[in-house]
N, C-alpha and C. Protein backbone atom coordinates (compact mmCIF):
# COMPACT_ATOMS: atom_id res chain seq x y z
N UNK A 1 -1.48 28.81 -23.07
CA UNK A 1 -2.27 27.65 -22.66
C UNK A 1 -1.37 26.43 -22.75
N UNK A 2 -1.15 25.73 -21.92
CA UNK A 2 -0.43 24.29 -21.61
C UNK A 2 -1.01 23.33 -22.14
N UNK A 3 -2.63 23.42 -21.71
CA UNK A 3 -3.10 22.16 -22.39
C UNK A 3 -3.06 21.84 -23.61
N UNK A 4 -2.85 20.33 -23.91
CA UNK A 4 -2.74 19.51 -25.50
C UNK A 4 -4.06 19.99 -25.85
N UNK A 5 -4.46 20.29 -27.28
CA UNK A 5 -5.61 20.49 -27.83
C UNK A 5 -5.76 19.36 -28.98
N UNK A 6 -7.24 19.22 -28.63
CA UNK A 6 -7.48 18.30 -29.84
C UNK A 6 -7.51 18.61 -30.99
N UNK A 7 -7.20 17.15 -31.94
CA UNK A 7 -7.48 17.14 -33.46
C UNK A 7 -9.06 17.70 -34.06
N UNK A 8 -8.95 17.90 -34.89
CA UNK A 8 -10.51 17.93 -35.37
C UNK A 8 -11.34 17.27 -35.51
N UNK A 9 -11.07 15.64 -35.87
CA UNK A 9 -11.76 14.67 -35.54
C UNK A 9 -11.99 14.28 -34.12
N UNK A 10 -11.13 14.70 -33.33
CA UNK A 10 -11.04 14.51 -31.92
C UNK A 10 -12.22 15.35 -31.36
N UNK A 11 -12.05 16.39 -31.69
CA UNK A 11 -13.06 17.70 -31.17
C UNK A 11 -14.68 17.46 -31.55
N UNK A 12 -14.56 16.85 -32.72
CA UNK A 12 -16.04 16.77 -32.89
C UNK A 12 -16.81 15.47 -32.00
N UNK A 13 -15.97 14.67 -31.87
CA UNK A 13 -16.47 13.61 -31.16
C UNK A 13 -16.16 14.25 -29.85
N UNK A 14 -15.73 15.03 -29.12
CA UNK A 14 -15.97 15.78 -27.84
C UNK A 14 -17.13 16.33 -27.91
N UNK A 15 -17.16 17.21 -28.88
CA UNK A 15 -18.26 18.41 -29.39
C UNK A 15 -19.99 17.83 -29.53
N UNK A 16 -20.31 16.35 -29.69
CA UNK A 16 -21.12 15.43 -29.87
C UNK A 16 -21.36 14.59 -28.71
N UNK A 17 -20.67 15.15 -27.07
CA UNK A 17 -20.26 14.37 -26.00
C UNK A 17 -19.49 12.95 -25.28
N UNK A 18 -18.84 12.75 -26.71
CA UNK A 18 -17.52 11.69 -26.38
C UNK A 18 -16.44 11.63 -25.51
N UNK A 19 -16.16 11.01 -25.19
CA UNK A 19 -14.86 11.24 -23.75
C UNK A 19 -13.78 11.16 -24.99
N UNK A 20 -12.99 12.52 -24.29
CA UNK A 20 -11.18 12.22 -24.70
C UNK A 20 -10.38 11.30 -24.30
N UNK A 21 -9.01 11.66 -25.01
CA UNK A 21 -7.96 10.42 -23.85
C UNK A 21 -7.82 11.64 -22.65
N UNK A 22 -7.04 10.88 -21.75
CA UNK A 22 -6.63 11.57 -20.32
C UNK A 22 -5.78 12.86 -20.81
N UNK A 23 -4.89 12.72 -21.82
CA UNK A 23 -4.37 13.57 -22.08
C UNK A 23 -4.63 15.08 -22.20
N UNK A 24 -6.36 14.79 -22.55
CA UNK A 24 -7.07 16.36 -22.81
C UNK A 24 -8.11 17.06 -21.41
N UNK A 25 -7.62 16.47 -20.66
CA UNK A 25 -7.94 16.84 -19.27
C UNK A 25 -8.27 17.91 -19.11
N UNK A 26 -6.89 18.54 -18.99
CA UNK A 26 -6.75 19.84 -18.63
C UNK A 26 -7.27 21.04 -19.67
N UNK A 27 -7.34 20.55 -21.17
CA UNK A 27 -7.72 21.40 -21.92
C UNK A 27 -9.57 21.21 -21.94
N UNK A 28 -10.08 20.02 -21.84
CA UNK A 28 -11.45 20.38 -21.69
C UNK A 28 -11.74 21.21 -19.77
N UNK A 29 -10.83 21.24 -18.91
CA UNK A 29 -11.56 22.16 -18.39
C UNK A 29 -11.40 23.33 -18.17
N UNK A 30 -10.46 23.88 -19.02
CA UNK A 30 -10.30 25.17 -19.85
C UNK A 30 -11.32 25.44 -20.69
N UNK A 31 -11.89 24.74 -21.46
CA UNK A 31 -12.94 25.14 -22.63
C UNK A 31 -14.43 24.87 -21.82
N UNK A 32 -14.28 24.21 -20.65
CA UNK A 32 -15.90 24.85 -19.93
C UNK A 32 -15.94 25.92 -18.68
N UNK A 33 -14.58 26.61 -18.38
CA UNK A 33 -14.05 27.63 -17.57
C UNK A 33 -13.84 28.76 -18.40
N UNK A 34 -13.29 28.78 -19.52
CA UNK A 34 -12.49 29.80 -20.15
C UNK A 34 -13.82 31.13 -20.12
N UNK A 35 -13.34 32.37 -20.75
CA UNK A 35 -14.13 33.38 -20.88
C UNK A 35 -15.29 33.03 -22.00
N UNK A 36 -14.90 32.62 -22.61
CA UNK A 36 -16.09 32.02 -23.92
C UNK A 36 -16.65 30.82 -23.47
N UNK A 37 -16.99 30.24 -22.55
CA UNK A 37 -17.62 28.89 -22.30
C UNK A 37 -18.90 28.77 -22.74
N UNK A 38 -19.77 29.93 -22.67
CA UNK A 38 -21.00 29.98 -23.22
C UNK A 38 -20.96 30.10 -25.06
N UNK A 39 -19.91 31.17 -25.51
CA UNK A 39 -19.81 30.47 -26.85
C UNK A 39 -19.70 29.52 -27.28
N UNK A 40 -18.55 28.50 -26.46
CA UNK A 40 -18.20 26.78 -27.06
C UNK A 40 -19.04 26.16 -26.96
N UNK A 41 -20.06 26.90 -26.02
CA UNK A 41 -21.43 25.86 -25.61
C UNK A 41 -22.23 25.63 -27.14
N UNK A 42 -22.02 27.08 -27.22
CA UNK A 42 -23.12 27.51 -28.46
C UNK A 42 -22.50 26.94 -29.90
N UNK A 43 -21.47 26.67 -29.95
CA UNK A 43 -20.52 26.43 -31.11
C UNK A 43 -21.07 24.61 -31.18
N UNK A 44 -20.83 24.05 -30.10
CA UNK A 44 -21.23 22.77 -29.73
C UNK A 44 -22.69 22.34 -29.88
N UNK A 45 -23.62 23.05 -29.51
CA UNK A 45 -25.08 22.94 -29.66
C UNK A 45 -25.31 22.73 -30.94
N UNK A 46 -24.86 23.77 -31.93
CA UNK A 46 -24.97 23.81 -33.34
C UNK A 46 -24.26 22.96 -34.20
N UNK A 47 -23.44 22.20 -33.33
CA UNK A 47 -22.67 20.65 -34.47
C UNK A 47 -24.01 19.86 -34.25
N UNK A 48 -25.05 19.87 -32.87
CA UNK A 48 -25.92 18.55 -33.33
C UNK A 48 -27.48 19.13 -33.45
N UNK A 49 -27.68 20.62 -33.78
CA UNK A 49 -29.03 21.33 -34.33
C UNK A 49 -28.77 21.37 -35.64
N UNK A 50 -27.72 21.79 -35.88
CA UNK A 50 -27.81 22.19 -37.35
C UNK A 50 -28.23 20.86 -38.46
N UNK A 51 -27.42 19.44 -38.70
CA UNK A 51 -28.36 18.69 -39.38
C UNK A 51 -29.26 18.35 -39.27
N UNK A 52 -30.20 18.69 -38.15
CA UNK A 52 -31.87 18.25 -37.78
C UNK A 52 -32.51 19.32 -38.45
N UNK A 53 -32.37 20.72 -38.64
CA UNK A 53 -32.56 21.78 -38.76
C UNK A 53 -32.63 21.42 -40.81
N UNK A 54 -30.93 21.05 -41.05
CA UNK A 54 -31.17 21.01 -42.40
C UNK A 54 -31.87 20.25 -42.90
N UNK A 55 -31.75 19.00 -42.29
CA UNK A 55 -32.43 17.59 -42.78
C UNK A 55 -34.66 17.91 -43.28
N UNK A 56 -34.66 19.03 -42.27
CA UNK A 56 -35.93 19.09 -41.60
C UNK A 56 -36.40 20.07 -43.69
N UNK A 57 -35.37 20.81 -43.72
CA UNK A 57 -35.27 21.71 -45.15
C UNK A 57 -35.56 21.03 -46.49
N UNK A 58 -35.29 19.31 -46.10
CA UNK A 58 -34.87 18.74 -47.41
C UNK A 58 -36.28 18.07 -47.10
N UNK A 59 -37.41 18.00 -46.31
CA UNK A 59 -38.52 17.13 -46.43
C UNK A 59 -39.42 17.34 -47.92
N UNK A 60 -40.14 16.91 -48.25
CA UNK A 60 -40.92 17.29 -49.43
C UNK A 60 -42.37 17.90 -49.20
N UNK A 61 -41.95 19.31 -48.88
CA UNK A 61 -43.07 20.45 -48.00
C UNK A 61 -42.71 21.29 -48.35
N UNK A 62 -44.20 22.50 -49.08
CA UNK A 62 -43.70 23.63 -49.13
C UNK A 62 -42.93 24.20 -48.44
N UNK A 63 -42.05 25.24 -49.19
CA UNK A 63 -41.23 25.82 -48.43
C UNK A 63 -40.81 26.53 -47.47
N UNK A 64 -42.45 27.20 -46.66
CA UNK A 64 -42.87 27.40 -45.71
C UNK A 64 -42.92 27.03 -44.18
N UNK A 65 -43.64 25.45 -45.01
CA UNK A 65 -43.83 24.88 -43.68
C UNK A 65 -42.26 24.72 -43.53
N UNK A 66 -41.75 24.17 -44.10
CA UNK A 66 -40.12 23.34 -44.22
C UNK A 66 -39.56 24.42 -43.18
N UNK A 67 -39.28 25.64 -43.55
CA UNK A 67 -38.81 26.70 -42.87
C UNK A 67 -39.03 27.15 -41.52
N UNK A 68 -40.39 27.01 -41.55
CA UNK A 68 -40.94 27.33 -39.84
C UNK A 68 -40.37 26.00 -39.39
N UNK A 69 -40.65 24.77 -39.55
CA UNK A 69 -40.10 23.58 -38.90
C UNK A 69 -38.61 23.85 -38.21
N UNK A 70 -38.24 24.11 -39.37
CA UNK A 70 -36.15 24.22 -39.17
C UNK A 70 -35.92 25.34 -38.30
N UNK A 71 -36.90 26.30 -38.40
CA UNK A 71 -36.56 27.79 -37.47
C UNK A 71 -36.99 26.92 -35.83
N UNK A 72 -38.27 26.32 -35.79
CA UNK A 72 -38.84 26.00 -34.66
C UNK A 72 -37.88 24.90 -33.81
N UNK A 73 -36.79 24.03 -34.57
CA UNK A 73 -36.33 22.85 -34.10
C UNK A 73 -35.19 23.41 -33.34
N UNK A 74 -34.57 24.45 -34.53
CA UNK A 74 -33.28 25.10 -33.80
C UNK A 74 -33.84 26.17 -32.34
N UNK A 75 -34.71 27.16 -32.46
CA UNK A 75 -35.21 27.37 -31.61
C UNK A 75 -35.23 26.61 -30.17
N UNK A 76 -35.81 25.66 -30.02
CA UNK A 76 -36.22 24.38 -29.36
C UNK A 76 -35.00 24.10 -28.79
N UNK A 77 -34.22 23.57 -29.78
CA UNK A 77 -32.70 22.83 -29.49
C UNK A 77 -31.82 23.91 -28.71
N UNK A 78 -31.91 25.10 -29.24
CA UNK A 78 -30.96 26.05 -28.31
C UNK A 78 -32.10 26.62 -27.53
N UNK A 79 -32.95 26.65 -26.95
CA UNK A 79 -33.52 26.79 -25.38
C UNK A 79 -33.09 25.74 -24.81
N UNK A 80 -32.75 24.31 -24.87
CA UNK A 80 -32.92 23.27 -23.93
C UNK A 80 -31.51 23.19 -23.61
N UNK A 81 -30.52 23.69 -24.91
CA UNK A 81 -29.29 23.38 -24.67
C UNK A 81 -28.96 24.66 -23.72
N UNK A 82 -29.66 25.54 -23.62
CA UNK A 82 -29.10 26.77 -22.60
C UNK A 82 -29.55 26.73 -21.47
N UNK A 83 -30.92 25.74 -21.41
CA UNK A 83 -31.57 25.59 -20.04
C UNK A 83 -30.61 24.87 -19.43
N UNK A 84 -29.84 23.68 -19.60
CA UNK A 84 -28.60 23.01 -18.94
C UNK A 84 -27.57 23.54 -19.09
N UNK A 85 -26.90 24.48 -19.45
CA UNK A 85 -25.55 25.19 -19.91
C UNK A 85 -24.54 24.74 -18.90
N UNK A 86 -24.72 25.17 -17.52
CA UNK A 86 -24.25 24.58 -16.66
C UNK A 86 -23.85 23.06 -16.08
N UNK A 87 -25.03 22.62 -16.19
CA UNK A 87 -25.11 21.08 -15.73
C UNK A 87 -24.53 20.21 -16.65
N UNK A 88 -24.94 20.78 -18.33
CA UNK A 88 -23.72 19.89 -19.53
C UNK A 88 -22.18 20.14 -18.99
N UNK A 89 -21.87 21.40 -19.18
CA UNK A 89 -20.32 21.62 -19.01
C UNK A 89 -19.73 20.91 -17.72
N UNK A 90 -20.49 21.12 -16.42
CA UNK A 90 -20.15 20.35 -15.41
C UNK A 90 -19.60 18.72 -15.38
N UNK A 91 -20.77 17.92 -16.47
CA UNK A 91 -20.67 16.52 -16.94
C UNK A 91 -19.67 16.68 -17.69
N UNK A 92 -19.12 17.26 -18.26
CA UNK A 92 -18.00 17.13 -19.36
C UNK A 92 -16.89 17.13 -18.41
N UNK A 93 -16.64 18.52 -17.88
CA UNK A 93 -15.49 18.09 -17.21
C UNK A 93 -15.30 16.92 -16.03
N UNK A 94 -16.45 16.73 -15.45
CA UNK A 94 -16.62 15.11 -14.81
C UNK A 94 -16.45 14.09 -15.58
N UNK A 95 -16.55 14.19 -16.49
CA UNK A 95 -16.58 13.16 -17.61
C UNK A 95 -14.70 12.81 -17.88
N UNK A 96 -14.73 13.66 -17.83
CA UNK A 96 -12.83 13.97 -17.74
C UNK A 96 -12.00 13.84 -17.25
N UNK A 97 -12.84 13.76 -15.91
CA UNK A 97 -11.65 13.08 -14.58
C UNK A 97 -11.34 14.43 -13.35
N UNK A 98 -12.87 15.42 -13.51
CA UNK A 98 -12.67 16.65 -12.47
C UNK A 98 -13.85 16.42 -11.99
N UNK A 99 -13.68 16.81 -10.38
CA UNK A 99 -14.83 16.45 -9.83
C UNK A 99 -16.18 17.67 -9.68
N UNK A 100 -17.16 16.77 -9.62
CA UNK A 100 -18.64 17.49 -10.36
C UNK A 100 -18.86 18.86 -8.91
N UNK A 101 -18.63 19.96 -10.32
CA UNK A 101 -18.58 21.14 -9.82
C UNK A 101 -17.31 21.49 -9.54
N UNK A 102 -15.91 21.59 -10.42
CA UNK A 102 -14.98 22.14 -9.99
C UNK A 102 -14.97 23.22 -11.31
N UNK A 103 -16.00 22.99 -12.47
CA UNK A 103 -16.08 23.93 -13.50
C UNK A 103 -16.62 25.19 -13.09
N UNK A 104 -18.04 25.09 -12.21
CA UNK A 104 -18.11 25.96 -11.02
C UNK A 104 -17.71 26.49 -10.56
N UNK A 105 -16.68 26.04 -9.31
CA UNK A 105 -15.87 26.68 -8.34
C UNK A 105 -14.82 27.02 -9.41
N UNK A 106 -13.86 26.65 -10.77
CA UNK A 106 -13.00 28.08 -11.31
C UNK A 106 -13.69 29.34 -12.09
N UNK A 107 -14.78 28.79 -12.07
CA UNK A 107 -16.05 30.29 -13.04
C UNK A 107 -15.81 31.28 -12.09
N UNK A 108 -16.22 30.97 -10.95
CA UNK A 108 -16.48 31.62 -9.84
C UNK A 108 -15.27 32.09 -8.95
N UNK A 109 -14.45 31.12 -9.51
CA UNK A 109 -12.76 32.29 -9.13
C UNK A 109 -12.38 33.20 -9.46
N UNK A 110 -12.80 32.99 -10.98
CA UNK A 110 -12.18 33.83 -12.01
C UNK A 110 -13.06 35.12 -12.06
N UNK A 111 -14.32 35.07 -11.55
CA UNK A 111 -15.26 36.18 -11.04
C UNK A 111 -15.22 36.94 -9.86
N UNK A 112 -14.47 35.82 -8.94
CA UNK A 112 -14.65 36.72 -7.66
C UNK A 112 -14.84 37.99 -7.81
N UNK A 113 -13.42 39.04 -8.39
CA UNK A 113 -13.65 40.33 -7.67
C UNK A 113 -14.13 40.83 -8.64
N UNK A 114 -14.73 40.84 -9.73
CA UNK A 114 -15.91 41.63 -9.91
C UNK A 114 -17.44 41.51 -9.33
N UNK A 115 -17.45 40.28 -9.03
CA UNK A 115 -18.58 39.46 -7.84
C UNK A 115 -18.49 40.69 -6.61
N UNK A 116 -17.26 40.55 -5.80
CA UNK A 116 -17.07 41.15 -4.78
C UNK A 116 -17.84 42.70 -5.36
N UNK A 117 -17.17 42.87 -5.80
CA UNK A 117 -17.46 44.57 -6.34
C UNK A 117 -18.80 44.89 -6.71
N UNK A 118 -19.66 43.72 -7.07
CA UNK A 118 -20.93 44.40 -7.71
C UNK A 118 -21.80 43.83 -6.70
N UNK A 119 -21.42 42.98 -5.11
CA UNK A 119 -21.74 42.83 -4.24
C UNK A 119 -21.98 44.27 -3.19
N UNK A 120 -20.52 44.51 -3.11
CA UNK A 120 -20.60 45.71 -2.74
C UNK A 120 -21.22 47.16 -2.85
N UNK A 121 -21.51 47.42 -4.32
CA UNK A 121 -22.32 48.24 -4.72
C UNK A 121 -23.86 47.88 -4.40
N UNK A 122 -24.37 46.13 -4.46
CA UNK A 122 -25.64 45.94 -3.98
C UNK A 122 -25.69 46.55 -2.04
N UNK A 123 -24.65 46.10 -1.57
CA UNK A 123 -24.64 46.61 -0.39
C UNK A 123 -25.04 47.79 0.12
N UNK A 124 -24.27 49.10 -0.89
CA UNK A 124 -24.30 50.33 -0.46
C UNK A 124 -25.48 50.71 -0.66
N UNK A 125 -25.90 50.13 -1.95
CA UNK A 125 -27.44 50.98 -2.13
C UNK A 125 -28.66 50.33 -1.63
N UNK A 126 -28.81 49.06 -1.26
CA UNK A 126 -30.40 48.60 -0.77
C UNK A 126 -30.57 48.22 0.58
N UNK A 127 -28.84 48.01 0.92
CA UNK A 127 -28.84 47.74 2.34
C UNK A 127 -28.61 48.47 3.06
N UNK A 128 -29.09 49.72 3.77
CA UNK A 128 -28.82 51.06 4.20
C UNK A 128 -28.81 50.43 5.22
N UNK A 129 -28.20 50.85 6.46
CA UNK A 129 -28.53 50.95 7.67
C UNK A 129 -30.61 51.79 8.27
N UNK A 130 -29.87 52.52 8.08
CA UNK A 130 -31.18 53.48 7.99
C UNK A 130 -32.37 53.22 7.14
N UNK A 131 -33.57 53.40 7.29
CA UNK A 131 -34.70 53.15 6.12
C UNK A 131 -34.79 54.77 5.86
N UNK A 132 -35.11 54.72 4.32
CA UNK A 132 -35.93 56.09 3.92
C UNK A 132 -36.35 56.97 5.22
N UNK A 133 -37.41 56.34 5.70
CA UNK A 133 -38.57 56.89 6.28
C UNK A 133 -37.94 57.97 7.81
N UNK A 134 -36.43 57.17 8.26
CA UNK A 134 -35.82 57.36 9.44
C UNK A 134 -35.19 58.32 9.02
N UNK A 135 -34.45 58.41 7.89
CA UNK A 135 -33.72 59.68 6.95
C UNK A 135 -34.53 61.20 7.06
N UNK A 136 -35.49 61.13 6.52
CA UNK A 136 -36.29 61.87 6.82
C UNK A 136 -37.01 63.00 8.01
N UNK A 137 -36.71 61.79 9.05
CA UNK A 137 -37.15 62.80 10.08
C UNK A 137 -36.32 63.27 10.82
């Protein structure tokens, strides 16, 4: 990998949706392309669920309620953060200085030919020339 990677203080203020310097260009759109993009997503979600989640632990409530709260928030927080998965990572690397939807178009490079291939197999089997019914007779 070529790209400069950030510091740790650097990363978390990425990780929290802060812009880098220019310098990290190329490495944030590696980390919303790469094979794990949905992990970093998930790695990222959980820098800003997890203290709502704990905070929610420390209220002065049985320990019950406290618990269902913190289960229900994180819950919550990672459906909404997966309902945009796409559309966040897209803003990030726009955010960066790549234009909206080029995180897209390298996902989808880097997929082509297994794309192609499991295209093809949809092909062979639902798109017959022939129907059942013509087979038959």
């Amino acid at each position: 990998m070529g790209a400069v990677r950030p510091n740790p203080a650097q990363w978390l203020w990425y990780a929290v949706g802060g812009r880098l310097p220019a310098r990290f260009k190329e490495w944030v759109l590696r980390d919303v392309t790469c094979r794990s993009w949905g992990w970093r997503h998930a790695g990222r979600a959980t820098l800003l669920i997890a203290p709502l989640a704990l905070g929610i632990l420390l209220l002065p409530l049985p320990l019950e309620i406290r618990g269902c709260m913190a289960g229900l928030s994180a819950i919550v927080g990672y459906y909404f953060s997966f309902s945009y998965l796409e559309e966040s990572c897209e803003v990030r690397a726009s955010k960066h200085g790549h234009p909206y939807g080029a995180a897209a178009m390298v996902r989808q490079a880097a997929d082509a030919e297994a794309n192609a291939e499991a295209h093809a197999r949809y092909i062979a089997r639902y798109r017959q020339t022939e129907s059942p019914q013509e087979q038959t007779n």
